[in-house]
N, C-alpha and C. Protein backbone atom coordinates (compact mmCIF):
# COMPACT_ATOMS: atom_id res chain seq x y z
N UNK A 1 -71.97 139.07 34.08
CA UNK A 1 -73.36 138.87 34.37
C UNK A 1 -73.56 137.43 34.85
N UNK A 2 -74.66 137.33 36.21
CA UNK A 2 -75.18 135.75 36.35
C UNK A 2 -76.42 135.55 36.11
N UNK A 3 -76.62 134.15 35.93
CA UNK A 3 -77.85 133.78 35.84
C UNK A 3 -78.36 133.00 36.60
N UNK A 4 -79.46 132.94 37.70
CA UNK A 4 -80.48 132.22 38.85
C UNK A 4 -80.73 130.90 37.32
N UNK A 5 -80.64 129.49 37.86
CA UNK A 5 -80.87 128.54 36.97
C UNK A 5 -82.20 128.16 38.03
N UNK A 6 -83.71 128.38 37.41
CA UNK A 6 -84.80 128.58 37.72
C UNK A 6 -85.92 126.97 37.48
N UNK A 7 -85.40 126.53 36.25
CA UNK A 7 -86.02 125.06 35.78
C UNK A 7 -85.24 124.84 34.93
N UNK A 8 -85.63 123.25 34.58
CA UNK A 8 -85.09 122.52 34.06
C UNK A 8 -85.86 121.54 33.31
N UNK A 9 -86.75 121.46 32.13
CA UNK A 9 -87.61 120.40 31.87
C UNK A 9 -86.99 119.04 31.10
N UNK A 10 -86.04 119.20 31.26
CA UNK A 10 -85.14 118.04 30.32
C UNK A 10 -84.35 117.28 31.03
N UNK A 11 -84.46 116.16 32.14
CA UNK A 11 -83.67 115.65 32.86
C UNK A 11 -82.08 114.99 32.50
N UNK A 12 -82.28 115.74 31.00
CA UNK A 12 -80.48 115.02 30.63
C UNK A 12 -79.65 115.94 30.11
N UNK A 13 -80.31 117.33 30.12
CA UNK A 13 -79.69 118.68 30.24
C UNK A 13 -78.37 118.47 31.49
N UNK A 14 -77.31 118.96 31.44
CA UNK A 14 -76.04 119.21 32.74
C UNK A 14 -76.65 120.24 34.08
N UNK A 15 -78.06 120.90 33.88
CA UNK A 15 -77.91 122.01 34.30
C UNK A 15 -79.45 121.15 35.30
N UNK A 16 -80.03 120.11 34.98
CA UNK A 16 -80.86 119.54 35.79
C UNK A 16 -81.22 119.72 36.98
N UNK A 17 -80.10 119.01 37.50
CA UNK A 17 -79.70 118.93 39.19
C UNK A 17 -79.74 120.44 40.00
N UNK A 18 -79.02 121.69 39.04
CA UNK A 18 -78.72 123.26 39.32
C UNK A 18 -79.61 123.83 39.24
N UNK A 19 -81.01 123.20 39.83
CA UNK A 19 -82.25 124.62 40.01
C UNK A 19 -81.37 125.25 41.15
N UNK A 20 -81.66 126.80 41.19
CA UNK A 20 -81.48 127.52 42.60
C UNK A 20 -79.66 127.92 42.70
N UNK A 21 -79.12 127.13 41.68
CA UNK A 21 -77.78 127.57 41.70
C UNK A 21 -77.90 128.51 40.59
N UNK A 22 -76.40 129.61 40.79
CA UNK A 22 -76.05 130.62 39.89
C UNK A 22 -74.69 130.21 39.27
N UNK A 23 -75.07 130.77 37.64
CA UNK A 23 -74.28 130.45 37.12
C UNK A 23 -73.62 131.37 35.69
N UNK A 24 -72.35 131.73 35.74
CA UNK A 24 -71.67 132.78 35.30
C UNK A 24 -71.80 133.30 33.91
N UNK A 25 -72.62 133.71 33.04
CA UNK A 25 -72.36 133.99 31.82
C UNK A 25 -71.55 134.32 31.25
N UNK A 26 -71.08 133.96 30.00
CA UNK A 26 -70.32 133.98 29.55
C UNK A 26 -70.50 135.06 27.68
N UNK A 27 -71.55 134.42 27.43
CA UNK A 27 -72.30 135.03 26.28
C UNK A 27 -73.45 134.92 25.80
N UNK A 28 -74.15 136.03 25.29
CA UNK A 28 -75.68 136.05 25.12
C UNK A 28 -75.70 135.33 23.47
N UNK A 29 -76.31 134.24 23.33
CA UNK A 29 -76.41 134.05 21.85
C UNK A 29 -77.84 133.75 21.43
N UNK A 30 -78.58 134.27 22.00
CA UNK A 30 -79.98 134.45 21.31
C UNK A 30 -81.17 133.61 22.31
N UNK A 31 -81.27 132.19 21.85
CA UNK A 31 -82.02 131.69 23.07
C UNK A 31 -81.86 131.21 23.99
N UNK A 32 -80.11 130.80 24.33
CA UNK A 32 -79.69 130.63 25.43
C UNK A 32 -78.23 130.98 25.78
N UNK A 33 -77.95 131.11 26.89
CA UNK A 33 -76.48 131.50 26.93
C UNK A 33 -75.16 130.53 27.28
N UNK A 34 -74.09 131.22 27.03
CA UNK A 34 -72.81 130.67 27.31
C UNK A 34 -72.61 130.70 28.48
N UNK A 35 -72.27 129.49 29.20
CA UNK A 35 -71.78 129.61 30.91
C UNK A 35 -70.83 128.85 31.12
N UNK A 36 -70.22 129.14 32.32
CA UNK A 36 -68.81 128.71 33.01
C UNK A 36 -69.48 128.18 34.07
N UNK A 37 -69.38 126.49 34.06
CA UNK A 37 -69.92 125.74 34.96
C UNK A 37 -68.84 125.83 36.14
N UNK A 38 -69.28 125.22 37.05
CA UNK A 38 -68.82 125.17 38.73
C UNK A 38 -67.49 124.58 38.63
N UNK A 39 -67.00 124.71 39.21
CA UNK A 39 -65.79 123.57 39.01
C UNK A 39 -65.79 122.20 39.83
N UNK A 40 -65.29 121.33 38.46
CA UNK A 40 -65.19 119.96 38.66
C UNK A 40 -64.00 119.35 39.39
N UNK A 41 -64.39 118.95 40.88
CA UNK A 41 -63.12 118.41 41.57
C UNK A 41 -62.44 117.46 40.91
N UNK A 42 -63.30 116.23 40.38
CA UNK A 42 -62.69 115.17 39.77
C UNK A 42 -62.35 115.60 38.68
N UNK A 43 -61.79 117.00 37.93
CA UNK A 43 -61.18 117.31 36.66
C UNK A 43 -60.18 118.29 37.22
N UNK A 44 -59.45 118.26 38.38
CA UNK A 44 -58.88 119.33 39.29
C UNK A 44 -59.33 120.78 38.80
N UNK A 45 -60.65 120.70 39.05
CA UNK A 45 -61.28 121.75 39.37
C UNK A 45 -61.66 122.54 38.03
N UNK A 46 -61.39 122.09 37.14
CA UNK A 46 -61.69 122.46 35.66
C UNK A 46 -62.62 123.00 35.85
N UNK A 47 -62.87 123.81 35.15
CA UNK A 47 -64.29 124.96 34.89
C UNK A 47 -64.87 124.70 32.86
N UNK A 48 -65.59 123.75 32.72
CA UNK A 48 -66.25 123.82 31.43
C UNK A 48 -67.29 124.30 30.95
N UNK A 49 -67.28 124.89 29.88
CA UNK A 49 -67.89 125.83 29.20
C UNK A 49 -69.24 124.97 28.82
N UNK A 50 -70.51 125.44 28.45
CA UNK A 50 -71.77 125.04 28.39
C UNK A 50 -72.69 125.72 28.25
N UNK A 51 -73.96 125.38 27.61
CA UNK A 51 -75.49 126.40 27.38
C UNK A 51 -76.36 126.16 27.92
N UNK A 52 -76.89 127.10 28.51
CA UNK A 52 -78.52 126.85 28.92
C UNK A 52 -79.76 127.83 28.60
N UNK A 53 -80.86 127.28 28.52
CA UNK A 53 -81.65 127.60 27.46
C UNK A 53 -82.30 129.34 28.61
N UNK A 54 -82.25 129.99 27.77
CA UNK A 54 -82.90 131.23 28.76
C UNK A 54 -84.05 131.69 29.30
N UNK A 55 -84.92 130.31 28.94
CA UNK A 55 -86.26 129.90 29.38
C UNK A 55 -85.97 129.46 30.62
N UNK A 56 -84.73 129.24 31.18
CA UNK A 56 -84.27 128.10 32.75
C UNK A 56 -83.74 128.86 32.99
N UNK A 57 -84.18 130.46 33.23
CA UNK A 57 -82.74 131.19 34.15
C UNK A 57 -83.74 132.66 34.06
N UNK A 58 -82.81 132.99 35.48
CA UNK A 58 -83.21 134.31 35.55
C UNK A 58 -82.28 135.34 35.72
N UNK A 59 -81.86 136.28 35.13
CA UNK A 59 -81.11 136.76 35.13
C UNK A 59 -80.28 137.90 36.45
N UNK A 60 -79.61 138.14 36.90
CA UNK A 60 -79.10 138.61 38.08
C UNK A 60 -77.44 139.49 37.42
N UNK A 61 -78.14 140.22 38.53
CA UNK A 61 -76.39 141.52 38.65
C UNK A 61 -76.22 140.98 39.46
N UNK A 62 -74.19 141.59 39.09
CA UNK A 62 -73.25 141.10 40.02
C UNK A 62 -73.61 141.96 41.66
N UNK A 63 -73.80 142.82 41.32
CA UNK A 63 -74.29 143.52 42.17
C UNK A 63 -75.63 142.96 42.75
N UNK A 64 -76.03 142.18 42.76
CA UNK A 64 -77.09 141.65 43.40
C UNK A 64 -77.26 140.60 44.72
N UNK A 65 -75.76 140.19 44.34
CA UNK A 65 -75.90 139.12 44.67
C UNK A 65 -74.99 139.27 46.31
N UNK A 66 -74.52 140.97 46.55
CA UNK A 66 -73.53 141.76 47.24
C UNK A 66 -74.53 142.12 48.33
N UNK A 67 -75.79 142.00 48.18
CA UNK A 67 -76.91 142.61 49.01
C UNK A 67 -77.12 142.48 50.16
C-alpha cells in the first residue's frame, strides 16, 4: 500500500519538504504509519524506515497509481 503525503504542519518532521510525494507503507500502527523513505544517494541509496502521522497522507492503491 502507498500513501499521497498531503501536509505537513511541523516543519521538523522528515516528511516536510514531501507534500505531493508518495510514499510506501510499510505498517498501519494506529495514528500513523510505517514507511520506506526514498532513497538516500548520500547513504548509497539506503532506504530508511520512518512515521508519518495519518492526518498528512492520503491513502492510494498500488493499482492507482498504474492509471
Amino acid at each position: 500500500m502507498k500513501a499521497l503525503v498531503i501536509g505537513c504542519a511541523d516543519t521538523r518532521k522528515w516528511y516536510a519538504n514531501k507534500v505531493g510525494q508518495v510514499v510506501d507503507i510499510l505498517q498501519d500502527l494506529g495514528n500513523e504509519y510505517k514507511v520506506l523513505q526514498d532513497p538516500d544517494p548520500t547513504m548509497s541509496n539506503h532506504r530508511f524506515i520512518n512515521f508519518i502521522l495519518k492526518t498528512d497522507t492520503f491513502l492510494i492503491n498500488d493499482s492507482d497509481q498504474n492509471d
